[in-house]
N, C-alpha and C. Protein backbone atom coordinates (compact mmCIF):
# COMPACT_ATOMS: atom_id res chain seq x y z
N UNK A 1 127.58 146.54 126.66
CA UNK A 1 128.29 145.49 127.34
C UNK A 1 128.71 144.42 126.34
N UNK A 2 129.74 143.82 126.59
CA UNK A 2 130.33 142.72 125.39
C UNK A 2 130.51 141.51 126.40
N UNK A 3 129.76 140.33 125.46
CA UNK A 3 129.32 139.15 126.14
C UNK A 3 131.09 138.57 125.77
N UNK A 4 131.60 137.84 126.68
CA UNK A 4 133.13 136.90 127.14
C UNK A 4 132.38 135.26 126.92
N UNK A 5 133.15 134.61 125.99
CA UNK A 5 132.69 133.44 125.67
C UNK A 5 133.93 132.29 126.54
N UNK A 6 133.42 131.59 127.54
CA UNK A 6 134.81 130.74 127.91
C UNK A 6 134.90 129.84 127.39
N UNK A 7 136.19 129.08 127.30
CA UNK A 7 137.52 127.95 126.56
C UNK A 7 135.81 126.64 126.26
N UNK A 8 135.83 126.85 125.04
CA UNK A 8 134.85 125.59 124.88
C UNK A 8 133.16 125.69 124.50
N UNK A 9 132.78 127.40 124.84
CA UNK A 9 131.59 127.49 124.93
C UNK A 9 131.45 128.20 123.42
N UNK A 10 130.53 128.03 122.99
CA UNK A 10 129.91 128.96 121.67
C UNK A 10 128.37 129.81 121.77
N UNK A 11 128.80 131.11 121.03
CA UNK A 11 127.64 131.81 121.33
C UNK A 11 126.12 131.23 119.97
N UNK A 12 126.27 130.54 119.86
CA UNK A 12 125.16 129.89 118.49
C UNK A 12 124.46 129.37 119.60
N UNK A 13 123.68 129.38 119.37
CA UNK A 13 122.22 128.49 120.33
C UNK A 13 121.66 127.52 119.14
N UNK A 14 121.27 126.08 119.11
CA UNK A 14 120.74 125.77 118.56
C UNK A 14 119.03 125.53 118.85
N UNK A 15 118.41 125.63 117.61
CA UNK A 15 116.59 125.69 117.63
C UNK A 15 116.58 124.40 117.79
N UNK A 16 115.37 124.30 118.03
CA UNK A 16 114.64 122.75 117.93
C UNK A 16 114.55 122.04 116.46
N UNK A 17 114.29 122.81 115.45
CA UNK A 17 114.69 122.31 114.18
C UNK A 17 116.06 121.70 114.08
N UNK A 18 116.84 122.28 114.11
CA UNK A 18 118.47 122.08 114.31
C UNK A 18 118.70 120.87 115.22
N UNK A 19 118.21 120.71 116.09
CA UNK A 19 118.59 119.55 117.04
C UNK A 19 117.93 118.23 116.17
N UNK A 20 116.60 118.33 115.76
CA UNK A 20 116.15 117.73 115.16
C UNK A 20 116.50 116.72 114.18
N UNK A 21 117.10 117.89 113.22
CA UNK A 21 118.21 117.42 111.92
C UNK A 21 119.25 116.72 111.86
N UNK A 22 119.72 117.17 113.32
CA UNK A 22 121.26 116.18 113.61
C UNK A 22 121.13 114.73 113.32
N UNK A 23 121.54 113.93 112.94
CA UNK A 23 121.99 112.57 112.82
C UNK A 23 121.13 111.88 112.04
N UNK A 24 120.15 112.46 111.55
CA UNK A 24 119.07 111.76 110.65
C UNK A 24 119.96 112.02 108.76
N UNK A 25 119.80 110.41 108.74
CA UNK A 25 120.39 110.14 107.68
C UNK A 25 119.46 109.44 106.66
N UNK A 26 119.42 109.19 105.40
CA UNK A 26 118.52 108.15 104.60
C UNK A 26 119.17 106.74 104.71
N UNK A 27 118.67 106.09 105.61
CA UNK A 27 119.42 104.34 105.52
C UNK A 27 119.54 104.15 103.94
N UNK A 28 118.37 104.12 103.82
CA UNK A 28 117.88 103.33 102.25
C UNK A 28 119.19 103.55 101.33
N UNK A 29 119.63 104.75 101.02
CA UNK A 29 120.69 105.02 100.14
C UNK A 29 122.17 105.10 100.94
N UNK A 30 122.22 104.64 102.39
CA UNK A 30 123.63 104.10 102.48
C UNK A 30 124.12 102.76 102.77
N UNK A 31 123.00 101.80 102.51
CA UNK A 31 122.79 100.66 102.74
C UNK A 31 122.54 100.20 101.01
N UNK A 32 122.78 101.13 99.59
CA UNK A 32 122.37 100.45 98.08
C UNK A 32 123.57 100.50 98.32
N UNK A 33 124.28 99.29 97.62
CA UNK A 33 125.58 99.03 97.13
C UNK A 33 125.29 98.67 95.51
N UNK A 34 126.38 99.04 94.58
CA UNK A 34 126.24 98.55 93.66
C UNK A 34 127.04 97.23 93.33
N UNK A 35 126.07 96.51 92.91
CA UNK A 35 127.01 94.98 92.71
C UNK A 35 127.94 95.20 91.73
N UNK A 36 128.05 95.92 90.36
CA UNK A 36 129.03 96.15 89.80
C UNK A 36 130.17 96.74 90.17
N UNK A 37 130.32 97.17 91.25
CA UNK A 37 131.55 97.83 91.88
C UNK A 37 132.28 96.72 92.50
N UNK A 38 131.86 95.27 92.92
CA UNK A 38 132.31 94.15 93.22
C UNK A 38 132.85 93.27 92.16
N UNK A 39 132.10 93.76 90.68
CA UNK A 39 132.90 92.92 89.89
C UNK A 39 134.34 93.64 89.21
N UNK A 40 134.71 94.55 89.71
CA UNK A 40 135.80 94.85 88.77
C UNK A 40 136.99 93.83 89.28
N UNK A 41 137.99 93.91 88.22
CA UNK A 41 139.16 93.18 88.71
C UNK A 41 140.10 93.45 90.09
N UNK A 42 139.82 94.66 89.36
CA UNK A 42 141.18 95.16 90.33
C UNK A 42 140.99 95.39 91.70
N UNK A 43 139.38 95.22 91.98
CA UNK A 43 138.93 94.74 93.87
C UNK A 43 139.22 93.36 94.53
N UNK A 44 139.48 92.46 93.21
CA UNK A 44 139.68 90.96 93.97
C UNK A 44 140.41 91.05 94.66
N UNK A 45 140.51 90.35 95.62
CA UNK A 45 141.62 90.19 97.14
C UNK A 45 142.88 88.88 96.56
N UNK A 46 144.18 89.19 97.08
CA UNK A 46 144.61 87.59 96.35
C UNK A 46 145.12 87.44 98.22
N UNK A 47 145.02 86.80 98.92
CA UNK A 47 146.10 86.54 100.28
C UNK A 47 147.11 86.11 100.01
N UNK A 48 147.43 85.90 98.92
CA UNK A 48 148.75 85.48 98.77
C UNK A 48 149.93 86.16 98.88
N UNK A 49 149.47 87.92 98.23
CA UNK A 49 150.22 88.68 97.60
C UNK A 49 150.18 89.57 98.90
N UNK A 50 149.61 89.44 100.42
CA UNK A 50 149.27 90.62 101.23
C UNK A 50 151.10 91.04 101.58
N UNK A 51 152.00 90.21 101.48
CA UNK A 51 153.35 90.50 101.81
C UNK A 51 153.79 91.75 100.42
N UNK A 52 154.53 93.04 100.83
CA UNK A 52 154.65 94.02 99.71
C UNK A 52 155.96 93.43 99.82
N UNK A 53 156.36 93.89 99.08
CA UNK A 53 157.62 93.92 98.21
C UNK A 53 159.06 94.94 98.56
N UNK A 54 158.03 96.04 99.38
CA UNK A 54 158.71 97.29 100.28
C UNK A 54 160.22 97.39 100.02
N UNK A 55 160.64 96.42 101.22
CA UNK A 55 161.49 96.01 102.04
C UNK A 55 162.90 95.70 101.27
N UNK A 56 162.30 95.18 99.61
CA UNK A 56 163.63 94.52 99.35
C UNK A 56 163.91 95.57 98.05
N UNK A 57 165.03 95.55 98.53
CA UNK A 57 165.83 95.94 97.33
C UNK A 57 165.78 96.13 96.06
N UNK A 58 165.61 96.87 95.21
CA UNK A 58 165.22 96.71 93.55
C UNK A 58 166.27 95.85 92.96
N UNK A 59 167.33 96.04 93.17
CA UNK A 59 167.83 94.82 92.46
C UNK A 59 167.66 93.44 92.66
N UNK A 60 167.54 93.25 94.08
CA UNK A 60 166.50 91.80 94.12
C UNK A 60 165.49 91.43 93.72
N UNK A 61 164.52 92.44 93.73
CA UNK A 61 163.00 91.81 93.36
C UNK A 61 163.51 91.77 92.00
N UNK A 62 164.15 92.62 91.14
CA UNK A 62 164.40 92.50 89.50
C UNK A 62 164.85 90.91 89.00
N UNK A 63 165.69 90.95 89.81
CA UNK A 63 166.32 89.11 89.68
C UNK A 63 164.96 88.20 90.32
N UNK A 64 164.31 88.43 91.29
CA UNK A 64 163.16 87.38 91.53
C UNK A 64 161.74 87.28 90.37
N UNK A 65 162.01 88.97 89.66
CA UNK A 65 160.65 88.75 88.41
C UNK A 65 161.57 87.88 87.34
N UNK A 66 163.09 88.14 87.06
CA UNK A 66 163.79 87.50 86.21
C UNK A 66 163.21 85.79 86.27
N UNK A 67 163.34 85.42 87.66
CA UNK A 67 163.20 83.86 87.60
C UNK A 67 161.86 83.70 87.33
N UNK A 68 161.07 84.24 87.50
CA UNK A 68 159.66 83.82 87.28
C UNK A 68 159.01 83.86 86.04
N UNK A 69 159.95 84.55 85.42
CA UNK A 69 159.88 84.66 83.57
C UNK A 69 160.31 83.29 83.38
N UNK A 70 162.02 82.98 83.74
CA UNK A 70 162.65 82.20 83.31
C UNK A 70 161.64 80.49 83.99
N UNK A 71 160.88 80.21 84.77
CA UNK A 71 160.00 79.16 85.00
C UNK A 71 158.55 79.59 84.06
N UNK A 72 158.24 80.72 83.81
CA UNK A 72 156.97 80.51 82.66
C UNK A 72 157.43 80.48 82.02
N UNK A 73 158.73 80.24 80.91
CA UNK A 73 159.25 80.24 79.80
C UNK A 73 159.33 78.80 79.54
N UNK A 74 159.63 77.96 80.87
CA UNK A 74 159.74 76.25 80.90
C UNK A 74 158.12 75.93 81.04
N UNK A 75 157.35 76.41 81.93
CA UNK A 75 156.02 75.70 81.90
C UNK A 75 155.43 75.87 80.46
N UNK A 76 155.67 77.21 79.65
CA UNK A 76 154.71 77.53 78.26
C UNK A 76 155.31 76.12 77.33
N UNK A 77 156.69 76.29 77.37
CA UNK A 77 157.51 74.90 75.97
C UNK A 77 156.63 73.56 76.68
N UNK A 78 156.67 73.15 77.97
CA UNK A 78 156.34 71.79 77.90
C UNK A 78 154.81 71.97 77.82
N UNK A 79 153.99 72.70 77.43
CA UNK A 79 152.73 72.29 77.24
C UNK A 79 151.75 72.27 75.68
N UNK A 80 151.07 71.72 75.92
CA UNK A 80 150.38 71.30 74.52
C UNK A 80 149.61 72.82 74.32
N UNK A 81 149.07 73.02 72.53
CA UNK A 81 148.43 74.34 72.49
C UNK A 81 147.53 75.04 72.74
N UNK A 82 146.27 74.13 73.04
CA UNK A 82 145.17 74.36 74.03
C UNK A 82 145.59 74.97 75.09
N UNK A 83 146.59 73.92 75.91
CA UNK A 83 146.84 74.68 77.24
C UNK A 83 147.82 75.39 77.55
N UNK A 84 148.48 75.28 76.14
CA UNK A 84 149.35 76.59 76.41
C UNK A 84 148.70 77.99 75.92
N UNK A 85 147.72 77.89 75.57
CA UNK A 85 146.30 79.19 75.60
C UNK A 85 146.40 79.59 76.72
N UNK A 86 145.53 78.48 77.43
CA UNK A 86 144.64 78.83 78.56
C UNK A 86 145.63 79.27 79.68
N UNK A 87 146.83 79.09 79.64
CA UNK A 87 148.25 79.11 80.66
C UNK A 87 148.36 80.42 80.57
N UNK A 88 148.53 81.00 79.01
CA UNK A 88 149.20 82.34 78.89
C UNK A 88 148.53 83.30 79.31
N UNK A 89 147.00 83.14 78.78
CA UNK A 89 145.79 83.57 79.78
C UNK A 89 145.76 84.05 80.52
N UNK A 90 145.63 83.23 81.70
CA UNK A 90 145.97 83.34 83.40
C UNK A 90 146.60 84.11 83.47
N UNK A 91 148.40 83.80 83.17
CA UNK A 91 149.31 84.49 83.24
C UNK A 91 148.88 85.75 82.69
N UNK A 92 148.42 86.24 81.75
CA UNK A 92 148.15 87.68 81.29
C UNK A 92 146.89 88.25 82.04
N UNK A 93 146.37 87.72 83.01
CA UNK A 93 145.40 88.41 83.59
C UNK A 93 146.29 88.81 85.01
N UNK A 94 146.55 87.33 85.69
CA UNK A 94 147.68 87.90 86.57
C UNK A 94 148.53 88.61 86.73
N UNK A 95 149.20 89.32 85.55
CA UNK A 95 150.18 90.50 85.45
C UNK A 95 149.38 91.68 85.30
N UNK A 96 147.83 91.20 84.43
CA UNK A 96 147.25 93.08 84.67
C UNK A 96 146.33 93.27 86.10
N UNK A 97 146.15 92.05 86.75
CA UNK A 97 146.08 92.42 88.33
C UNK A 97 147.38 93.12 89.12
N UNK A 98 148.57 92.60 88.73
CA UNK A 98 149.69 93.26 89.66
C UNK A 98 149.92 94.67 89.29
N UNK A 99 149.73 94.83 87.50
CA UNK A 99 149.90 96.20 87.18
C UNK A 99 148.90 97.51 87.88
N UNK A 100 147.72 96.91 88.03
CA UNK A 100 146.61 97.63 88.49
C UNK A 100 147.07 98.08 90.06
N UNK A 101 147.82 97.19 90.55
CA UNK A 101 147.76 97.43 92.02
C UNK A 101 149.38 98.50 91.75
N UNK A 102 149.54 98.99 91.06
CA UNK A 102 150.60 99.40 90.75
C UNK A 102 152.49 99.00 90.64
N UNK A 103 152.53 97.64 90.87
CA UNK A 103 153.49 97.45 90.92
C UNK A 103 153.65 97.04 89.47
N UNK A 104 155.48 96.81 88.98
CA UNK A 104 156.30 96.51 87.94
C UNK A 104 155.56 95.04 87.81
N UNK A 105 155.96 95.10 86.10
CA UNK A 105 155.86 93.58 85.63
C UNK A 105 156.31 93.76 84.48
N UNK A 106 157.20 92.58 84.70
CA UNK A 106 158.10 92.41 83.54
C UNK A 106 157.43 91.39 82.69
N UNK A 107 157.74 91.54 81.54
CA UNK A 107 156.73 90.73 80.04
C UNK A 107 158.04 90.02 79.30
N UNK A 108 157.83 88.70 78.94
CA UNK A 108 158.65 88.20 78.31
C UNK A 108 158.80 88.26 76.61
């Protein structure tokens, strides 16, 4: 005789071991986080930047990185050399955050 299985049923029976096993997990090791996985750069959040870029046009955004060269080109001349260090800095960390997230950046 040949057993007919209907829409949904399975012929596996599970043991009491088997039932057992289901859903038991080790908290302990999905609850370790490593704190070094929080310090990399490229996890910082900016809210500033949550708007993408999608939408517009490559030849626009090209002309909007254009101006933003052309205003760090005026903030770097009017500042003294200390802080025109610490300026370029920033600025060079801020462009290898945008690179990381994969978008273009243009370098003056």
């Amino acid at each position: 005789m040949s057993t007919k299985k209907k829409n949904g049923e399975s012929t596996f029976k599970a043991t009491q071991k088997d039932k057992k096993g289901i859903g038991k997990t080790n908290k302990s090791e999905e609850n370790c986080n490593d704190s070094s996985d929080d310090l990399i750069i490229g996890n910082i959040p900016n809210m500033s930047d949550d708007v993408k870029q999608r939408g517009i046009p490559k030849k626009v955004q090209f002309l909007r990185n254009l101006k933003k060269l052309e205003r760090e080109k005026k903030l770097l001349k009017n500042l003294e050399d200390e802080e025109k260090e610490k300026v370029e800095h920033l600025l060079n960390v801020k462009k290898a955050l945008l690179k990381s997230k994969g978008e273009r950046v243009f370098v003056s």
